[in-house]
N, C-alpha and C. Protein backbone atom coordinates (compact mmCIF):
# COMPACT_ATOMS: atom_id res chain seq x y z
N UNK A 1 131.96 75.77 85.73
CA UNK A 1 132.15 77.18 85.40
C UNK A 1 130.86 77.74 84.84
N UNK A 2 130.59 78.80 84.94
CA UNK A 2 129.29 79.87 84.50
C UNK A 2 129.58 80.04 83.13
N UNK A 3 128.26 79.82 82.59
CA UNK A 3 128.19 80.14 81.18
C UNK A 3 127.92 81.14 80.76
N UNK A 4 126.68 81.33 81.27
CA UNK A 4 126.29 82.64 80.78
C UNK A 4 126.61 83.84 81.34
N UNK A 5 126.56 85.30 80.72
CA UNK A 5 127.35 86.37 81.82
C UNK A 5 126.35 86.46 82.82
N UNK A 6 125.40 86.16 82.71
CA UNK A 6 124.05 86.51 84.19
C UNK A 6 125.00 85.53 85.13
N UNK A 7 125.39 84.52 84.75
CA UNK A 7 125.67 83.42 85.79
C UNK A 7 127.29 83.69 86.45
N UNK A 8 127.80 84.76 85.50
CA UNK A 8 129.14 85.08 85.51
C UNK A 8 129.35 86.08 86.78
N UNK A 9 128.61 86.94 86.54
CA UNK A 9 128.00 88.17 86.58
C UNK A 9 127.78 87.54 88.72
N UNK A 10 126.81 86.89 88.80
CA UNK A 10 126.19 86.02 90.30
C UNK A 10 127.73 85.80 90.80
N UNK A 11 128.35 84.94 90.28
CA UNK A 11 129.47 84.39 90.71
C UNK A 11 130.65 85.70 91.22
N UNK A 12 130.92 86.18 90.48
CA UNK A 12 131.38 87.29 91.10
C UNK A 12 130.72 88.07 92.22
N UNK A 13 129.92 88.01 92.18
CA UNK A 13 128.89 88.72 92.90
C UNK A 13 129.01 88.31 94.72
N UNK A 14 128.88 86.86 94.35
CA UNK A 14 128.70 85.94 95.45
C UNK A 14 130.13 85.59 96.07
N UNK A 15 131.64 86.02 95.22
CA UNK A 15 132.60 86.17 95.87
C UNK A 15 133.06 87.06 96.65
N UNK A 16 132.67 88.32 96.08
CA UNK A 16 132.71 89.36 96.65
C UNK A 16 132.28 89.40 98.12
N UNK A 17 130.70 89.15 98.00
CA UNK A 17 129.89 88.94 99.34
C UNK A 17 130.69 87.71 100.00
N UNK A 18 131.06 86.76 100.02
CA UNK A 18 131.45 85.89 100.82
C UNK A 18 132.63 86.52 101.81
N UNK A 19 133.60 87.29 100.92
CA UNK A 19 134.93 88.13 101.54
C UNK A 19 134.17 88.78 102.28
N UNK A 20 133.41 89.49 102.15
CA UNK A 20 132.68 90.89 102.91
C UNK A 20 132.26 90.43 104.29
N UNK A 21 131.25 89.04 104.34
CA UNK A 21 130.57 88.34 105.41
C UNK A 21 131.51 87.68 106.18
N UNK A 22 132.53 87.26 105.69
CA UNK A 22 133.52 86.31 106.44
C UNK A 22 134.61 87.43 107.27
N UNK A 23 134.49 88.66 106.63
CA UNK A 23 135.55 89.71 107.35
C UNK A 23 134.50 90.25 108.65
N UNK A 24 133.68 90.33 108.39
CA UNK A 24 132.47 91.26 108.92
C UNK A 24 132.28 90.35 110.32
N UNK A 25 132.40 88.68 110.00
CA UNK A 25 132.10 87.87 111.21
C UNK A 25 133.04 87.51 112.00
N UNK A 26 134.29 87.44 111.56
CA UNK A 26 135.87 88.23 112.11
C UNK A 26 135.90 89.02 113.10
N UNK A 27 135.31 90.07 112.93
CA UNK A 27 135.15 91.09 112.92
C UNK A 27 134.42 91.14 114.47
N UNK A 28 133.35 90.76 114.58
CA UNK A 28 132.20 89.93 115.36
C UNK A 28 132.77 89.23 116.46
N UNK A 29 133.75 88.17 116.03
CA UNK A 29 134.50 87.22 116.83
C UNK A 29 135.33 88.00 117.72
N UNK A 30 136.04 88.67 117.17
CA UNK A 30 137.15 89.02 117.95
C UNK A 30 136.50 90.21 118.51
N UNK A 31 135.97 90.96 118.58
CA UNK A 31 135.28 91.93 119.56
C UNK A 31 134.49 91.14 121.04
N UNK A 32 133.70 89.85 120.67
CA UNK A 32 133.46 89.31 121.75
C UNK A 32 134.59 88.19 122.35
N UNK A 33 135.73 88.25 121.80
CA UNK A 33 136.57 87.55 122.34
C UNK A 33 137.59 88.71 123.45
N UNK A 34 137.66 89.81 122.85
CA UNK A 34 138.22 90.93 123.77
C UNK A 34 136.96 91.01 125.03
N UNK A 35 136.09 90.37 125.18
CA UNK A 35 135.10 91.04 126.25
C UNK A 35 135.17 90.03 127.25
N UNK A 36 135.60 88.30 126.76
CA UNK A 36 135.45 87.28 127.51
C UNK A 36 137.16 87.45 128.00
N UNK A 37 138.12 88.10 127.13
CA UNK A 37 139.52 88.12 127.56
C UNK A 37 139.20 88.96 128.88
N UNK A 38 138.48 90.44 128.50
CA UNK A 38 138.60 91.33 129.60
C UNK A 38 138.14 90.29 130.62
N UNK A 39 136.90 89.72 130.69
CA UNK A 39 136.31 88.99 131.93
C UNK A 39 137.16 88.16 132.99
N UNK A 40 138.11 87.50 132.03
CA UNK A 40 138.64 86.49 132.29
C UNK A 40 140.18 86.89 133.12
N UNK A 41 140.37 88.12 132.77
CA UNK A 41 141.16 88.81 133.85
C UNK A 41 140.87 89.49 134.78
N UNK A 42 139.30 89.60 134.93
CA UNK A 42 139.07 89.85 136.25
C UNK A 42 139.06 91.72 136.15
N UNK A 43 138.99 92.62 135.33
CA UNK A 43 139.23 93.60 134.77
C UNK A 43 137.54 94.20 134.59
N UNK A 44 136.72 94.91 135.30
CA UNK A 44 135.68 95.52 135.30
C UNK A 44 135.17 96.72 134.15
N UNK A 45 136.38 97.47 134.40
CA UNK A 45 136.34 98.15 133.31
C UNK A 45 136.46 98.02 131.98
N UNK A 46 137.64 97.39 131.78
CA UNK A 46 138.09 96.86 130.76
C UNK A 46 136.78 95.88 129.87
N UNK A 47 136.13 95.63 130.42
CA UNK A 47 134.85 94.37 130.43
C UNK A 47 133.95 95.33 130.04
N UNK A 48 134.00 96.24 130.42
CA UNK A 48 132.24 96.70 130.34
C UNK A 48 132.59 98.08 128.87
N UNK A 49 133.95 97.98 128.78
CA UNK A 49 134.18 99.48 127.68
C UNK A 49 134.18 97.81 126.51
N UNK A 50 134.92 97.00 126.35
CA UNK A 50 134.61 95.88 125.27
C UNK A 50 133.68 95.35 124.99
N UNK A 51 132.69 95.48 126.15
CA UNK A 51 131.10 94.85 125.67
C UNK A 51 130.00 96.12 125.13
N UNK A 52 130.56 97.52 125.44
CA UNK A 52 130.01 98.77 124.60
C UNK A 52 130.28 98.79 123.48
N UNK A 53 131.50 98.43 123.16
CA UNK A 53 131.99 97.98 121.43
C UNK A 53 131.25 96.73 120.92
N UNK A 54 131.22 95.89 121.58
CA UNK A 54 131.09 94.62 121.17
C UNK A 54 129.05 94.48 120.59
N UNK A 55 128.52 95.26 121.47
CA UNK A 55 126.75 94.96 121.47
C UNK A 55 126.73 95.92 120.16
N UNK A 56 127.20 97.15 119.21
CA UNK A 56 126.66 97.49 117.86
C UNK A 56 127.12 96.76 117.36
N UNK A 57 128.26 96.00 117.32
CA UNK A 57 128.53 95.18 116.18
C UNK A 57 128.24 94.04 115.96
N UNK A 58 127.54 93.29 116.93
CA UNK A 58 126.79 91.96 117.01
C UNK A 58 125.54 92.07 116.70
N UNK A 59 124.94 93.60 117.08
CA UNK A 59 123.40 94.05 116.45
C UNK A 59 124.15 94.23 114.57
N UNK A 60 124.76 95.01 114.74
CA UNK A 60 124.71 94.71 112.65
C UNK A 60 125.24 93.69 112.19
N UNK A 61 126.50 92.77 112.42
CA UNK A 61 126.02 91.28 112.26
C UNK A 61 124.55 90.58 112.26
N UNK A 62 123.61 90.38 113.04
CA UNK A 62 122.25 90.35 113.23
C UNK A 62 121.30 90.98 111.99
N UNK A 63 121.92 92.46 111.73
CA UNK A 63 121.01 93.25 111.07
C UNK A 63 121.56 92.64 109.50
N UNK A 64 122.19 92.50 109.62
CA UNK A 64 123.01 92.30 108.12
C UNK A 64 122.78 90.83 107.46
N UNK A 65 122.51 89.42 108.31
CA UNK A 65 121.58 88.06 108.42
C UNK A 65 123.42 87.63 108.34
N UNK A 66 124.06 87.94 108.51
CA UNK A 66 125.30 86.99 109.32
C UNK A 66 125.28 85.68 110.46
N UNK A 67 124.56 86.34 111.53
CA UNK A 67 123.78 85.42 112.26
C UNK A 67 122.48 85.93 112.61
N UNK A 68 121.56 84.97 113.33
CA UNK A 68 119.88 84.93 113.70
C UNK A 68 120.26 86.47 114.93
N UNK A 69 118.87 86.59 114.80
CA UNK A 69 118.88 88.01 115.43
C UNK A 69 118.69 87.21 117.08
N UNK A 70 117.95 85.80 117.00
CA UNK A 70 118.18 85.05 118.57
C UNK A 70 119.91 84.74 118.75
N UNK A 71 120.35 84.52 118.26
CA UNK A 71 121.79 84.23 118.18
C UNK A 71 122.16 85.73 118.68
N UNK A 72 121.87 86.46 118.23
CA UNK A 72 122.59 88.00 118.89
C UNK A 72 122.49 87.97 120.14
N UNK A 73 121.21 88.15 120.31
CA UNK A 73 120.51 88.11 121.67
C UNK A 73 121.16 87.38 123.00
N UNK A 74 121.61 86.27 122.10
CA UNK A 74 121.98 85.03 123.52
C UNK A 74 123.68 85.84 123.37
N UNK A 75 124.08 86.03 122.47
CA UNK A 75 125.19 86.63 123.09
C UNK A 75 125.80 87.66 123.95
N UNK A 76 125.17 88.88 123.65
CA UNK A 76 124.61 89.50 124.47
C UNK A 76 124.35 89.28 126.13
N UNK A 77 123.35 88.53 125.69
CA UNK A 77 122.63 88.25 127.47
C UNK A 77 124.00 87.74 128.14
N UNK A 78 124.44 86.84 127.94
CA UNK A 78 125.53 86.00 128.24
C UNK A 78 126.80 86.54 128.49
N UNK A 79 127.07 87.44 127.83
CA UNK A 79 128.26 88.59 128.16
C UNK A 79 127.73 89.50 129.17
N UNK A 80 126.71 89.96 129.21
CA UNK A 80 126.33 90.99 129.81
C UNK A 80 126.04 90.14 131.20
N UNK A 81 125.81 89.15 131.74
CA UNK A 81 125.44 88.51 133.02
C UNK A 81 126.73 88.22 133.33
N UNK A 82 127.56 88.03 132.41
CA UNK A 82 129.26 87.54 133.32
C UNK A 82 129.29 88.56 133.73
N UNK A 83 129.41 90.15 132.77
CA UNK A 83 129.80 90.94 133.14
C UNK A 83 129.02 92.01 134.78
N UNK A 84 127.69 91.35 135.14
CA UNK A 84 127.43 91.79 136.48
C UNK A 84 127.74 90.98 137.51
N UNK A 85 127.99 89.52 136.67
CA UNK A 85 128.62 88.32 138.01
C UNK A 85 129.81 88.87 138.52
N UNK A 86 130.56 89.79 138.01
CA UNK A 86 131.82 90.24 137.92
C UNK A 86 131.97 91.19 139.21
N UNK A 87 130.75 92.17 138.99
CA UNK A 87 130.34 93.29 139.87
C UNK A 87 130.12 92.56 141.52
């Protein structure tokens, strides 16, 4: 346990942020899981309106150090090439 209130003070601090990052990457997940669902039914449209949602919120994940800004990137690329294999 924290002794001092500085240390009290962090700890709270760092709970807070943990809820925030863990909702935020949730958050993340399931937007690119709606884009590999759309894919995976074969659904063009549906694919390409979930990966317009899906690319700001994987850039502020990225922006926010949730994950590596290369980690964005490859996700991205990778959604976005199913989604012209599709075409």
């Amino acid at each position: 346990m924290a002794n001092s209130s500085q240390s009290r003070k962090r700890a709270r601090q760092n709970d807070k942020r943990r809820l925030h990052n863990a909702s935020m990457r949730s958050m993340m997940r399931t937007q690119v899981k709606k884009v590999i669902n759309a894919l995976d039914s074969g659904d063009k449209e549906a694919a390409s309106d979930a990966f317009k949602v899906a690319v700001p919120v994987i850039d502020k994940a990225a922006d926010k150090g949730l994950i590596h800004k290369h980690k964005a990137d490859r996700y991205k690329s990778r959604l976005n090439a199913r989604l012209r294999a599709l075409a």
